[in-house]
Protein backbone atom coordinates (compact mmCIF):
# COMPACT_ATOMS: atom_id res chain seq x y z
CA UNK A 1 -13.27 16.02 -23.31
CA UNK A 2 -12.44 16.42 -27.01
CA UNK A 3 -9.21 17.39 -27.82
CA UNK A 4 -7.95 17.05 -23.79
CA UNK A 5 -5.47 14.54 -23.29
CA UNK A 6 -7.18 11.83 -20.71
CA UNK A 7 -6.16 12.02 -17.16
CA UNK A 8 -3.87 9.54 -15.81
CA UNK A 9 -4.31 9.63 -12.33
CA UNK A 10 -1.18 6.84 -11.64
CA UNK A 11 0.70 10.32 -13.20
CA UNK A 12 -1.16 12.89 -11.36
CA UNK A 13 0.90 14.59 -8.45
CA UNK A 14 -1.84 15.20 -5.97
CA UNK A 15 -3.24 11.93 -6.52
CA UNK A 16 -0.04 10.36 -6.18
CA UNK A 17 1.22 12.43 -3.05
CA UNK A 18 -2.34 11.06 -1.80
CA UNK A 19 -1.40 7.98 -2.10
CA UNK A 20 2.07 8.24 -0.99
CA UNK A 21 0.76 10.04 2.79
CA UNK A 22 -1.83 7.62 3.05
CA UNK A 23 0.02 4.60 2.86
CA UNK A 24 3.01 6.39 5.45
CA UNK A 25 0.60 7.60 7.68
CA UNK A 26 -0.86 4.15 7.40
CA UNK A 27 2.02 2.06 8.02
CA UNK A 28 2.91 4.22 11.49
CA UNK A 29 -0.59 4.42 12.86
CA UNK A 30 -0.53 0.62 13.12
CA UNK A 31 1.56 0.49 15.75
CA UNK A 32 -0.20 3.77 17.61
CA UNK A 33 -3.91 2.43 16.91
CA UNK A 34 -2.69 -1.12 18.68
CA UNK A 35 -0.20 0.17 21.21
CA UNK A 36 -2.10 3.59 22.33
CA UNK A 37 -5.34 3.26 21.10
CA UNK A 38 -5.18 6.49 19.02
CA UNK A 39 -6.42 7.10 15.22
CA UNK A 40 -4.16 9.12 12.89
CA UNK A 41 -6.08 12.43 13.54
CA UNK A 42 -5.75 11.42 17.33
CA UNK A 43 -2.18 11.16 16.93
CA UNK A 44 -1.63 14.39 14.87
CA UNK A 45 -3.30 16.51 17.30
CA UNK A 46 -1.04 14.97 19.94
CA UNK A 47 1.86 15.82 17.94
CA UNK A 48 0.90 19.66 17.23
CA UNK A 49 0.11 19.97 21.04
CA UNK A 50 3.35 18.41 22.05
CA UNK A 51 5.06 20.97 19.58
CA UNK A 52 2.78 23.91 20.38
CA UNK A 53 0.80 23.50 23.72
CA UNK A 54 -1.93 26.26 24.09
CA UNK A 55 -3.52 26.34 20.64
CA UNK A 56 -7.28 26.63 19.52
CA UNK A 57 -8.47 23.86 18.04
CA UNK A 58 -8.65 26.13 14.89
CA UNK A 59 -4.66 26.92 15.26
CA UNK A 60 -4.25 23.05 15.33
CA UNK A 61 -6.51 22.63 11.93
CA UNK A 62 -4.91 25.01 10.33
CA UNK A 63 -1.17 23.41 11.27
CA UNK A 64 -2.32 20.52 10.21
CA UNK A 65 -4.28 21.44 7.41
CA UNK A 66 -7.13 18.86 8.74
CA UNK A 67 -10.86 19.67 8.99
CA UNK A 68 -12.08 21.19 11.56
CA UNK A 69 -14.91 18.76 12.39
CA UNK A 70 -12.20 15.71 12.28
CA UNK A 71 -9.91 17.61 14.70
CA UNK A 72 -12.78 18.79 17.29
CA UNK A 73 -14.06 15.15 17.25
CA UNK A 74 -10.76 14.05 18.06
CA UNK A 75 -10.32 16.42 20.50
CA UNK A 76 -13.59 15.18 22.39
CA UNK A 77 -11.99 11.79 22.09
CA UNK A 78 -8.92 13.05 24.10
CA UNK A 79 -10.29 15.29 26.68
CA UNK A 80 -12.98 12.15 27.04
CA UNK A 81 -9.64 10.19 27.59
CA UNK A 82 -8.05 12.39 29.95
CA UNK A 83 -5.01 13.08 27.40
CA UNK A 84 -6.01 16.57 26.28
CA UNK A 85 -7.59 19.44 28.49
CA UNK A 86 -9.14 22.57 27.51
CA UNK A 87 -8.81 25.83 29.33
CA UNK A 88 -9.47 29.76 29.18
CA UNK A 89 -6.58 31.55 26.97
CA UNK A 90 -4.01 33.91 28.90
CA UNK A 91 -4.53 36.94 26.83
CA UNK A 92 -8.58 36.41 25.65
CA UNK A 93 -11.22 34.85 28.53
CA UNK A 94 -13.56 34.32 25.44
CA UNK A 95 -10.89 31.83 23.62
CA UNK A 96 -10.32 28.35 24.78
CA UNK A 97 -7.04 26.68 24.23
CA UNK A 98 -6.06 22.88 24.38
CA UNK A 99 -2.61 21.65 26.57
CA UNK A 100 -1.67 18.26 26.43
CA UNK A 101 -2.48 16.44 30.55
CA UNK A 102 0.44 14.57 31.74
CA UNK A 103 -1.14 11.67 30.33
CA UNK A 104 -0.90 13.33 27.21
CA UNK A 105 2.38 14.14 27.42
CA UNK A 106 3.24 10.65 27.98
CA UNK A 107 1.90 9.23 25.15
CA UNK A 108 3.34 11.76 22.53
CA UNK A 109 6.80 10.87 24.48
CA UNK A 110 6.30 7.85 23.66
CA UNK A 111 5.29 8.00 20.13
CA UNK A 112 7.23 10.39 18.82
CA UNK A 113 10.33 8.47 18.79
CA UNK A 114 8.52 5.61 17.07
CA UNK A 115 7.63 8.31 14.15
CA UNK A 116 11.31 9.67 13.60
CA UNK A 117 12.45 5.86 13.55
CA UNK A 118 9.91 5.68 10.97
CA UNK A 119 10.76 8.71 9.41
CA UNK A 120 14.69 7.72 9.15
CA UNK A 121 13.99 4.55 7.40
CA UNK A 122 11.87 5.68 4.97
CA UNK A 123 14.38 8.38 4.24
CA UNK A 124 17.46 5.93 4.75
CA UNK A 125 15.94 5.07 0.88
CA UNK A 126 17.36 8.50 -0.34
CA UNK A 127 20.80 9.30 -0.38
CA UNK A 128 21.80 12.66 1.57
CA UNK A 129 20.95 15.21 -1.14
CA UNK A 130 17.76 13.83 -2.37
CA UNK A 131 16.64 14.15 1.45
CA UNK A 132 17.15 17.64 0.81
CA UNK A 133 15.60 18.06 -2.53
CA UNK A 134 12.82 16.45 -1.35
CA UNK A 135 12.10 19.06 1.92
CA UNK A 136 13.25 21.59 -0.77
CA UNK A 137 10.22 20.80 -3.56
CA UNK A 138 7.74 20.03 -1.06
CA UNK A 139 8.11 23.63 0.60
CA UNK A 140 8.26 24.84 -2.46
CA UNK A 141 5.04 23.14 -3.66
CA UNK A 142 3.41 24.31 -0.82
CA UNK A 143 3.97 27.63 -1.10
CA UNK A 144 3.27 27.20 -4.64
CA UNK A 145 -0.32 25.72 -3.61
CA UNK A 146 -0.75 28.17 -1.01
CA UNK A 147 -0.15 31.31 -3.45
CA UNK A 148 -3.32 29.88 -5.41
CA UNK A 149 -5.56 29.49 -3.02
């Protein structure tokens, strides 16, 4: 690496937004690991269903931007549980689709408050316009990252 400045990975924005969703997605699933028995992936596919019911389990990796394999496991793990069931699409007999079961539906009722409470006071840290700065850059960096790709 002559003549490259080292990398400082404390400095290093993907490391460090890393970090920073790890340790927030961290501190919430706590309380839905121990109160609903549901892992972070769990939860997220909970959340996209009870946003959008009737997606593939490819439309709810690509929401998510999760792997595949980690959201078809955990969509075993909620059918298995009765909390997510799969059924024939409308408009294509050959595609399957996932709805949330009324159990289902319970659970992200439940939890879903418990995120925004989290969500306010994490933000309550940020005065009014650096919330929106900070919704601002990260759509922009997203589109940014998605334009490379």
């Amino acid at each position: 690496m002559a003549g490259n400045a080292p990398l400082e990975l404390e400095k290093f924005l993907p490391y460090r937004l890393s970090v920073l969703s790890n340790t927030v997605s961290q501190a919430i699933a706590r309380e839905y690991e121990t109160r609903f028995q549901l892992s972070i992936t769990e939860w997220r596919v909970v959340a996209v269903l009870g946003r959008y019911d009737g997606l593939s389990a490819r439309e709810v990796a690509e929401r998510t931007a999760m792997d595949k394999v980690a959201v078809s496991r955990a969509v075993a793990e909620l059918m298995k549980d009765g909390r997510v069931k799969r059924s024939t699409a409308d408009h294509d007999k050959r595609q399957s689709v996932l709805c949330l079961t009324a159990k289902g539906r319970k659970v992200y009722a439940d939890i879903a408050p418990l995120a925004l409470e989290h969500e306010r006071r994490l933000l309550a840290h940020l005065d009014s316009e650096e919330q929106q700065w900070l919704g601002r850059i990260i759509d922009k960096l997203l589109q940014a990252e998605k334009a490379l790709a």
